[in-house]
N, C-alpha and C. Protein backbone atom coordinates (compact mmCIF):
# COMPACT_ATOMS: atom_id res chain seq x y z
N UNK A 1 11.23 -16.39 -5.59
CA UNK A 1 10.71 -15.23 -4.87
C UNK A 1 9.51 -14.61 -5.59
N UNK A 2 9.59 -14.73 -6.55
CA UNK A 2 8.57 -14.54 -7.70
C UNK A 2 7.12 -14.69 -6.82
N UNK A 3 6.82 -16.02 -6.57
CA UNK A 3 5.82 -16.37 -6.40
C UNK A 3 4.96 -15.42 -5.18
N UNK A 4 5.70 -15.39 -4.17
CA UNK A 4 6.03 -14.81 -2.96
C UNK A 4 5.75 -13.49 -3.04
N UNK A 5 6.29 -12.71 -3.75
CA UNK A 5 6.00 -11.42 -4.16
C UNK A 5 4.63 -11.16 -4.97
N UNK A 6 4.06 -12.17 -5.80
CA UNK A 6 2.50 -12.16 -6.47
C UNK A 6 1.48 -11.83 -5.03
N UNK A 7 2.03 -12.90 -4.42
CA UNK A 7 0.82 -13.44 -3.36
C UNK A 7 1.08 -12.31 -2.23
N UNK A 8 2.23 -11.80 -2.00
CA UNK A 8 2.58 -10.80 -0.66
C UNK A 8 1.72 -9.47 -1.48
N UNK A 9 2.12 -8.87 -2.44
CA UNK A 9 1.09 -7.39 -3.22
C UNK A 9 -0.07 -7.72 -3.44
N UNK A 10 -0.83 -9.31 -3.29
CA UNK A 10 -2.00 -9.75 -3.45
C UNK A 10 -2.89 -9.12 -2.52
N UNK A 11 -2.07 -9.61 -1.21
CA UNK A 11 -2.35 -9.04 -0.20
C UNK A 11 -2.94 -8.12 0.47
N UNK A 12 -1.93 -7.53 -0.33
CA UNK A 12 -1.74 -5.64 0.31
C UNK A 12 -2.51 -4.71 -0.62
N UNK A 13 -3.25 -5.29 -1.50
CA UNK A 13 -4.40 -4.49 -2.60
C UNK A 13 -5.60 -5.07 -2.19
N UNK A 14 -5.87 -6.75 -1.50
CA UNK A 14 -6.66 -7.04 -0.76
C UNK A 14 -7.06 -6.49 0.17
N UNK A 15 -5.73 -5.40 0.98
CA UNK A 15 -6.25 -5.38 2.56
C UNK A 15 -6.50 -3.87 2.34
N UNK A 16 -5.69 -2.92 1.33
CA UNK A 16 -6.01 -1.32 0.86
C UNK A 16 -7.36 -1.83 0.57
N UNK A 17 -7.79 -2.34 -0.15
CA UNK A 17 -9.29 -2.35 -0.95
C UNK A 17 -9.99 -2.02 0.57
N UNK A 18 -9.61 -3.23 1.25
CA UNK A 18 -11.00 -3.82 2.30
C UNK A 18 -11.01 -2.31 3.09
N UNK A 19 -10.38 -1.79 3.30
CA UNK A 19 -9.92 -0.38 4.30
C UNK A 19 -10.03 0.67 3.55
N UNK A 20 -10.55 0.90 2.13
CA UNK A 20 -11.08 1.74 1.39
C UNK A 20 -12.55 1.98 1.74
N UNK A 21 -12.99 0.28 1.00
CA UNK A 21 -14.19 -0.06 0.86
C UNK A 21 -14.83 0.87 2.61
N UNK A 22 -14.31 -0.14 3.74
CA UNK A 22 -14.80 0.73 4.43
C UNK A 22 -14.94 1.90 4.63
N UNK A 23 -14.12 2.85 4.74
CA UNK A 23 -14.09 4.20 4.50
C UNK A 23 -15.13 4.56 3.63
N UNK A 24 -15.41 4.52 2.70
CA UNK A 24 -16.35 4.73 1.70
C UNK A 24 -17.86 4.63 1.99
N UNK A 25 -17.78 3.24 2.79
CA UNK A 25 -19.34 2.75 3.00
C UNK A 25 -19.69 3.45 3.74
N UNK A 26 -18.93 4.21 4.94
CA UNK A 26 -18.98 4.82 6.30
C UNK A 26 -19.01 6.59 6.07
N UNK A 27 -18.58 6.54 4.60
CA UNK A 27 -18.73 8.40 3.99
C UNK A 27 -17.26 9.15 4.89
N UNK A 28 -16.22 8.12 5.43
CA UNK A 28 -15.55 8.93 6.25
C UNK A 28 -14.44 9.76 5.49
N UNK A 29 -14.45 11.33 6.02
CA UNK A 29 -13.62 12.94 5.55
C UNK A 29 -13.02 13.08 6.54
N UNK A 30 -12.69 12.43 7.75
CA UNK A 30 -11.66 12.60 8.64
C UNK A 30 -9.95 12.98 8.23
N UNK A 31 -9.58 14.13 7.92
CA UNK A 31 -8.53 14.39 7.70
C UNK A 31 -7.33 13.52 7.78
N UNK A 32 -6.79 13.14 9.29
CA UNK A 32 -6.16 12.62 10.34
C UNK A 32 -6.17 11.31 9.02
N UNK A 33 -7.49 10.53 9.03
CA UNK A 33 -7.94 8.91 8.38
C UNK A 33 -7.18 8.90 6.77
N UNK A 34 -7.76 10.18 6.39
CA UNK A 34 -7.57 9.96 4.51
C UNK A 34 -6.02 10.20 4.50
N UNK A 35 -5.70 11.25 5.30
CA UNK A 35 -3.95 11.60 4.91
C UNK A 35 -2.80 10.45 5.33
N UNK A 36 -3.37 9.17 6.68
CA UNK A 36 -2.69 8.30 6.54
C UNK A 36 -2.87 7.35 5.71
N UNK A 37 -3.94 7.36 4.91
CA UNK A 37 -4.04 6.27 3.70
C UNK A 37 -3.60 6.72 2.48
N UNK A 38 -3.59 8.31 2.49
CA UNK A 38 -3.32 8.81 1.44
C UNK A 38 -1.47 8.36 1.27
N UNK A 39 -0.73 8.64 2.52
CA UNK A 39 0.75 8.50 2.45
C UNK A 39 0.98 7.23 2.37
N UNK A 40 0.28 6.21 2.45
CA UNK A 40 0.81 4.87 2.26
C UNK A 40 -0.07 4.52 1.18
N UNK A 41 -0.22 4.91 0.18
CA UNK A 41 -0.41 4.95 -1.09
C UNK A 41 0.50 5.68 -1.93
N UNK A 42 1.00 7.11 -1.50
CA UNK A 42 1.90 7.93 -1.98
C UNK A 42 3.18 7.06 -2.08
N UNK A 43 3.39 6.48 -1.08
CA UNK A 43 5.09 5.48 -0.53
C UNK A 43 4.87 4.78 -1.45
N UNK A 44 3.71 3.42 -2.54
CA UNK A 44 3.80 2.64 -3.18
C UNK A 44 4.14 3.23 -4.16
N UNK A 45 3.45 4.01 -4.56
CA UNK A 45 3.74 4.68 -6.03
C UNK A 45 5.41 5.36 -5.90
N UNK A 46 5.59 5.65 -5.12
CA UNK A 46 7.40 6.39 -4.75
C UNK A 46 8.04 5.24 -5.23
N UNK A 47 7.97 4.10 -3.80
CA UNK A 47 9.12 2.93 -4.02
C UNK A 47 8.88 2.52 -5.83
N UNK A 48 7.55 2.27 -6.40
CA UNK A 48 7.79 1.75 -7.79
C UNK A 48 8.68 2.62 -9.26
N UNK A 49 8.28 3.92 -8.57
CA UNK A 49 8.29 4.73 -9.28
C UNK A 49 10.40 4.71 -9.07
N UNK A 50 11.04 4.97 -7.60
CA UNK A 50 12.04 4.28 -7.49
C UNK A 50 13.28 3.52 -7.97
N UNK A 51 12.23 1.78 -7.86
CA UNK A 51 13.04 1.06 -8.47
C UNK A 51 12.71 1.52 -9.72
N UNK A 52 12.23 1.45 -10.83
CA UNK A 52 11.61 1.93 -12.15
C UNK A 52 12.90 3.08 -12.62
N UNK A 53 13.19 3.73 -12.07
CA UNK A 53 14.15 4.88 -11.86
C UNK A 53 13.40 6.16 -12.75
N UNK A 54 12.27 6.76 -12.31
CA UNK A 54 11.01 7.31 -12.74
C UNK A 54 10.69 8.49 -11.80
N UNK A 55 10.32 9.30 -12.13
CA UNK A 55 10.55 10.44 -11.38
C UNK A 55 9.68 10.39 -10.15
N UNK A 56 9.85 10.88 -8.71
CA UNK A 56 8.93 10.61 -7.43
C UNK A 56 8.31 11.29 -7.51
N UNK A 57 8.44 12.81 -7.49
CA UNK A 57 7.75 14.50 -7.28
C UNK A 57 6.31 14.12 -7.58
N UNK A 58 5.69 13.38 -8.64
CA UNK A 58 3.88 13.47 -8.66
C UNK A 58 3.28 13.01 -7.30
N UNK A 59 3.84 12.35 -6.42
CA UNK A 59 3.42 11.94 -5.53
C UNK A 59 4.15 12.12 -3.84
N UNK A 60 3.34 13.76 -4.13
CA UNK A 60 3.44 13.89 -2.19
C UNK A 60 3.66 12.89 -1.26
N UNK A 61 4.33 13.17 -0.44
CA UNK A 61 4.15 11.97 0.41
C UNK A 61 3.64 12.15 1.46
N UNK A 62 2.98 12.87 1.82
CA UNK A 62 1.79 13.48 3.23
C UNK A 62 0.91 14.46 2.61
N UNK A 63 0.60 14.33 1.18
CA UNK A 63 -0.53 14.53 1.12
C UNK A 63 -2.07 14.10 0.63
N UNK A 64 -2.58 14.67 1.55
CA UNK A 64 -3.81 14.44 1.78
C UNK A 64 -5.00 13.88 0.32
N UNK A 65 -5.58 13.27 -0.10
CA UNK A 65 -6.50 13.15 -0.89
C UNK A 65 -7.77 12.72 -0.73
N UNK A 66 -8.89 13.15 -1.26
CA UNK A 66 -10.07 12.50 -0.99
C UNK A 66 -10.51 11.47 -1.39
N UNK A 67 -11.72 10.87 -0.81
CA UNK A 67 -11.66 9.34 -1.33
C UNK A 67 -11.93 8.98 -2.79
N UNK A 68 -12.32 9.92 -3.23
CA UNK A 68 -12.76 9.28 -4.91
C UNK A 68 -11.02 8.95 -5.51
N UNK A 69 -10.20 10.15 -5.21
CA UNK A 69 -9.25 9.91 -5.54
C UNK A 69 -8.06 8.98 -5.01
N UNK A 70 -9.05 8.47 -3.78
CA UNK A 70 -7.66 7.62 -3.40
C UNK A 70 -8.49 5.94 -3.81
N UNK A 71 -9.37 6.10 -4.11
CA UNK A 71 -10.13 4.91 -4.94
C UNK A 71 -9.60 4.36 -5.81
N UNK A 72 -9.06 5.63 -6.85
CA UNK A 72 -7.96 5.64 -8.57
C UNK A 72 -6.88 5.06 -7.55
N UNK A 73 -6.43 5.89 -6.75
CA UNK A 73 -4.84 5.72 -6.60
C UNK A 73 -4.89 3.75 -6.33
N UNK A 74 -5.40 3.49 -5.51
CA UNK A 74 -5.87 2.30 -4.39
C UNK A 74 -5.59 1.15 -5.81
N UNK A 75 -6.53 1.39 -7.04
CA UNK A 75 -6.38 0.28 -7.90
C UNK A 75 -5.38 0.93 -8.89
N UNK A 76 -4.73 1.99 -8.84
CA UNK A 76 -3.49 2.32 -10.17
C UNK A 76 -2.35 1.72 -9.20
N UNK A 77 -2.32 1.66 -8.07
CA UNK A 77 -1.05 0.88 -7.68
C UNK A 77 -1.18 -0.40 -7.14
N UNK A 78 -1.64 -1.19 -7.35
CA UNK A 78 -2.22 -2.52 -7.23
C UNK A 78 -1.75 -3.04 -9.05
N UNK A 79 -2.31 -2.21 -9.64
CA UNK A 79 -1.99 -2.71 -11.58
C UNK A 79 -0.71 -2.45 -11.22
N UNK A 80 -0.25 -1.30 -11.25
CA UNK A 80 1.06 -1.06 -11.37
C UNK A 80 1.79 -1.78 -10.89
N UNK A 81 2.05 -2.62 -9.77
CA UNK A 81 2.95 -2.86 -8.78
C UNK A 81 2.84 -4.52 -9.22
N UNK A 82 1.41 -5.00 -9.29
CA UNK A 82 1.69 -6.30 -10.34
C UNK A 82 2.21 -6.62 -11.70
N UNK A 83 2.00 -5.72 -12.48
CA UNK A 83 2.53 -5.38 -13.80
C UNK A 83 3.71 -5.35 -13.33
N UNK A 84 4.98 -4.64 -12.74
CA UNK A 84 5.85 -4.82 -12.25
C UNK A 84 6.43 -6.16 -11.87
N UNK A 85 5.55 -7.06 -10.91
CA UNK A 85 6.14 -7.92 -10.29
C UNK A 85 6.47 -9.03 -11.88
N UNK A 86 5.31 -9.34 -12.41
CA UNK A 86 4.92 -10.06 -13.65
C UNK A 86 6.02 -9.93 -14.56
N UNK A 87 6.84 -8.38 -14.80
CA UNK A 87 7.60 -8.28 -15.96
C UNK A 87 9.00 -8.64 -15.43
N UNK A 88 9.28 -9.15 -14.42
CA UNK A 88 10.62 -9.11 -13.81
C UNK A 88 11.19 -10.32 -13.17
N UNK A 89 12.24 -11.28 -13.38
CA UNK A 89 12.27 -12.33 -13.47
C UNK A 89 13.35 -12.35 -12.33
N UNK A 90 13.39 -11.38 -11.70
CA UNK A 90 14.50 -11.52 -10.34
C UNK A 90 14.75 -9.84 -9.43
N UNK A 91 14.25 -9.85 -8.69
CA UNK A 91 13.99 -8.66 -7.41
C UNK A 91 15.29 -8.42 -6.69
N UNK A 92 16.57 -9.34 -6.81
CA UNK A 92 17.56 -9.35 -6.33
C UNK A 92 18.98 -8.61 -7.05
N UNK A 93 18.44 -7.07 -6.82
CA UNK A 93 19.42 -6.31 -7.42
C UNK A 93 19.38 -4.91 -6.14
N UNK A 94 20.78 -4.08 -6.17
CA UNK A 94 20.60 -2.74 -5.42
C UNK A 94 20.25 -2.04 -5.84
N UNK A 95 19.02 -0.96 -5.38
CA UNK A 95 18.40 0.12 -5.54
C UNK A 95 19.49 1.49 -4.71
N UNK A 96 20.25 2.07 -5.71
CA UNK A 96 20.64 3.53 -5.16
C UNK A 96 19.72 4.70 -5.72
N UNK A 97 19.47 5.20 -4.35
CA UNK A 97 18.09 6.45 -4.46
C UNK A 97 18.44 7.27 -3.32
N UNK A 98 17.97 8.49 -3.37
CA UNK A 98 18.05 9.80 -1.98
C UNK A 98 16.64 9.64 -1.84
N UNK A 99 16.23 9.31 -0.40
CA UNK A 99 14.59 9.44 -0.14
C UNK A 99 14.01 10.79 -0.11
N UNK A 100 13.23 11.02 0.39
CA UNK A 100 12.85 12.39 0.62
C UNK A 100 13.06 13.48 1.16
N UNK A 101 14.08 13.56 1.45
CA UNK A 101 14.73 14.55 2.50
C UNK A 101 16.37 14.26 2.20
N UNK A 102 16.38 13.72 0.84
CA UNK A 102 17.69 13.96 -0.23
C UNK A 102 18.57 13.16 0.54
N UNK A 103 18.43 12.02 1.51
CA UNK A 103 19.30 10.94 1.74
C UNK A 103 19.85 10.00 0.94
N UNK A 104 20.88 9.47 1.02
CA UNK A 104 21.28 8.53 0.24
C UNK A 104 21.12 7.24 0.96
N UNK A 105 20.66 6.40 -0.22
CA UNK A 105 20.74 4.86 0.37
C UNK A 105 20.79 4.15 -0.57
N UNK A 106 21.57 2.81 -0.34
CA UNK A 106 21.58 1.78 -1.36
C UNK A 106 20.85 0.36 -0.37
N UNK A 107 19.84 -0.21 -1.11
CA UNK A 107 19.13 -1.11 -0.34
C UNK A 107 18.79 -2.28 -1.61
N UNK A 108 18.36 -3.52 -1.30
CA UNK A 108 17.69 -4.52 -2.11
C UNK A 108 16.26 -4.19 -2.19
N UNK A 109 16.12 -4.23 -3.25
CA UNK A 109 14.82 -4.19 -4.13
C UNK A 109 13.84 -5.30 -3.83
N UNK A 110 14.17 -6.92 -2.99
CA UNK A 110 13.70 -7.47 -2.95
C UNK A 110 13.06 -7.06 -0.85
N UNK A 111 14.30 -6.59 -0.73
CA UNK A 111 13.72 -5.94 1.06
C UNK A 111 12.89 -4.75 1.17
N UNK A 112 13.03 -4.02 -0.35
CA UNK A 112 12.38 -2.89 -0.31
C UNK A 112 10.67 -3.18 -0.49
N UNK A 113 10.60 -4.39 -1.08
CA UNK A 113 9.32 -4.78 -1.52
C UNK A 113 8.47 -5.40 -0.31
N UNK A 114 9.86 -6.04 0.72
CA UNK A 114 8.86 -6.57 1.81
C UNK A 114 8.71 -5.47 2.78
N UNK A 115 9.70 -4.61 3.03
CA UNK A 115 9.30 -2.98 3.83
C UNK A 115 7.91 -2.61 3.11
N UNK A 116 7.96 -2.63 1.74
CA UNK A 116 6.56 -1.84 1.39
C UNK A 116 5.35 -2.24 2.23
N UNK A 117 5.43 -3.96 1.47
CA UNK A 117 3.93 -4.13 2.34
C UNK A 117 3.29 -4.07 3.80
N UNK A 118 4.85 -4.64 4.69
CA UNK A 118 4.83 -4.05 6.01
C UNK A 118 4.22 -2.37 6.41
N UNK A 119 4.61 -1.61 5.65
CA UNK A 119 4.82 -0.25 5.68
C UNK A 119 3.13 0.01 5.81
N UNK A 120 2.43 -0.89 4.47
CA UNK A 120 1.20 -0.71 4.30
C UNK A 120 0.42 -1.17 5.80
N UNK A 121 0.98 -2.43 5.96
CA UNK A 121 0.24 -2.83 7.24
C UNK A 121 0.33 -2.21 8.77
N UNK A 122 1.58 -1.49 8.83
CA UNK A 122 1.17 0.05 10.03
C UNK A 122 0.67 0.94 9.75
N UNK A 123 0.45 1.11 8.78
CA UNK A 123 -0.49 2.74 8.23
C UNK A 123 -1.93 1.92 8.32
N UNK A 124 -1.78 1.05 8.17
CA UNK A 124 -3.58 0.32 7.81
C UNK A 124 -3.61 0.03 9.04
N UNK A 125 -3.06 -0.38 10.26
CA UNK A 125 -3.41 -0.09 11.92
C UNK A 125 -3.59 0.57 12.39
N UNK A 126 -2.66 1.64 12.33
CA UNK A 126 -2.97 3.03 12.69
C UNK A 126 -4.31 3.66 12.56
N UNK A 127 -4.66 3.28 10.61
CA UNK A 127 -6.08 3.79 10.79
C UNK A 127 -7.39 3.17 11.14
N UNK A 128 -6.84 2.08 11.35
CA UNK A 128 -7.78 1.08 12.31
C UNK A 128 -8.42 1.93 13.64
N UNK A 129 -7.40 2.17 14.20
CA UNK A 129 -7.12 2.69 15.61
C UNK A 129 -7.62 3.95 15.60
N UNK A 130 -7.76 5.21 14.40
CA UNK A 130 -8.01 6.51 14.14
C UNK A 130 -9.89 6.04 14.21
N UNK A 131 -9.79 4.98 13.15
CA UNK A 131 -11.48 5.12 13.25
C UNK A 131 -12.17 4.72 14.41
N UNK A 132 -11.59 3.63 15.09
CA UNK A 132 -12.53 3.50 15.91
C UNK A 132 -12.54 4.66 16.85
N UNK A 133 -11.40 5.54 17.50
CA UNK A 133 -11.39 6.45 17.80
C UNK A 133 -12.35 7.74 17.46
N UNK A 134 -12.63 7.58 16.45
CA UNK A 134 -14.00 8.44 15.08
C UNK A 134 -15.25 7.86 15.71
N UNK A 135 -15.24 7.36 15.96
CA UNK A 135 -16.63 6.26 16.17
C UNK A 135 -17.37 5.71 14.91
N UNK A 136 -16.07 5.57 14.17
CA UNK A 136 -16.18 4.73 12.49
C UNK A 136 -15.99 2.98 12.91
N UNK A 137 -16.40 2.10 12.10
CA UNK A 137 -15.68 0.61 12.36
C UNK A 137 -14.88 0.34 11.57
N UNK A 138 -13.61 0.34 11.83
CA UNK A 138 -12.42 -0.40 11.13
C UNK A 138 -12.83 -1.81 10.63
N UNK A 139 -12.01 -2.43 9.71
CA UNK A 139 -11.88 -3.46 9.09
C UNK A 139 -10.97 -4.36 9.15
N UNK A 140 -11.03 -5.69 9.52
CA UNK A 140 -9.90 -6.42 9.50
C UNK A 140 -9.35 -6.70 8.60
N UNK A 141 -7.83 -6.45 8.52
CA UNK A 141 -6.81 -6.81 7.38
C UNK A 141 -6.10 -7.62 7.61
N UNK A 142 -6.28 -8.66 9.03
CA UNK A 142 -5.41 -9.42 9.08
C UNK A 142 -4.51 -10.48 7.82
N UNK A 143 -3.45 -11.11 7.82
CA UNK A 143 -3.20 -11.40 6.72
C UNK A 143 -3.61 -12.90 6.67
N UNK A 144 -3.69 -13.05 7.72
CA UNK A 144 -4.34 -14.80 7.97
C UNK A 144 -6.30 -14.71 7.74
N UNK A 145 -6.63 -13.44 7.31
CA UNK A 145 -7.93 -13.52 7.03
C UNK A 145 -7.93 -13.34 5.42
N UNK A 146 -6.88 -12.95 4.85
CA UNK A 146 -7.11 -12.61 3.15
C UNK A 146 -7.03 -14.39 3.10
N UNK A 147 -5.70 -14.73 3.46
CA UNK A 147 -5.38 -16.27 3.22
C UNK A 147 -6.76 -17.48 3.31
N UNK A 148 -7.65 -16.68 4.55
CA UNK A 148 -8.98 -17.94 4.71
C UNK A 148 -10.14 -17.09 3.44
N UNK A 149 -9.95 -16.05 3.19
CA UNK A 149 -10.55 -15.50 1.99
C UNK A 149 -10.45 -15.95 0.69
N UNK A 150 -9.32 -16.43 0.32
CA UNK A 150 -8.52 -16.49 -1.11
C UNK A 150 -8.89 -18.66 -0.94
N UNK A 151 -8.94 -19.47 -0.10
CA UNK A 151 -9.26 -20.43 0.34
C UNK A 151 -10.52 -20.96 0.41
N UNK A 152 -11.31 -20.56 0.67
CA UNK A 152 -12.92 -20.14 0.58
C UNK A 152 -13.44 -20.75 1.90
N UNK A 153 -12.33 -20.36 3.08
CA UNK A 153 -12.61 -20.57 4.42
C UNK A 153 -13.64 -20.02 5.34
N UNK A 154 -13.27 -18.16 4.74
CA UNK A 154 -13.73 -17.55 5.39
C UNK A 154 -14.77 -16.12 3.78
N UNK A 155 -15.75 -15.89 4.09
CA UNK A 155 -16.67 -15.18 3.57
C UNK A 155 -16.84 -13.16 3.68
N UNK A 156 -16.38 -12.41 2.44
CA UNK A 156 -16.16 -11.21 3.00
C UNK A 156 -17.92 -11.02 3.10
């Protein structure tokens, strides 16, 4: 699973970057845009912070940040979350945690990791859908386009 998990967070720092980058190039302060990228950045750093058994509270989870700062966040959880994958020689253990609203749950650490990146990839549609709505251009994150990327199929 190891492997699987390198190449799946490969991904998902591939496809945050590409959906930064845009944002950035485009100067976009759309509230609505930054606060859903901001919370699915907040969720990575939670779930690691999580399994880790590390305190959540630094990281709001609906709030808002601007882009310089979600630039830091964008590559501190990309290190983090590989550094993670790298030091750990098996994902197949239960995570007991209360989410945010002081629930209890006991879940696998290895399902929690594939919820994450999923998680990333509706928040990164959504703001697909916000910008063009903006009259910004979204970016494709498809995952069959990192794959012709990482291949040297296809050219960013």
């Amino acid at each position: 699973m190891k492997d699987f998990f390198v190449k799946w967070f490969a991904y998902n720092a591939w496809a945050n970057d590409r959906v930064l980058r845009a944002m950035e190039k485009q100067d976009v302060h759309e509230e609505s845009i930054l606060r859903l990228f901001s919370h699915l950045l907040s969720a990575q750093f939670i779930w690691l912070n999580r399994i880790k058994g590390l305190p959540t509270e630094p990281f709001p989870l609906w709030q808002g940040y601007k882009l310089s700062e979600l630039r830091t966040m964008t590559e501190d959880a990309a290190q983090n979350w590989n550094a993670f994958i790298e030091s750990q020689k098996s994902f197949r253990h239960i995570l007991k945690y209360r989410n945010y609203v002081g629930d209890y749950y006991e879940n696998d650490v290895e399902q929690i990791m594939i919820h994450l990146v999923n998680h990333g990839s509706y928040h990164r549609g959504q703001i697909a859908l916000l910008m063009r709505q903006k009259d910004y251009e979204p970016i494709n994150t498809d995952y069959i386009t990192y794959e012709r990327v990482v291949t040297g199929q296809w050219q960013e």
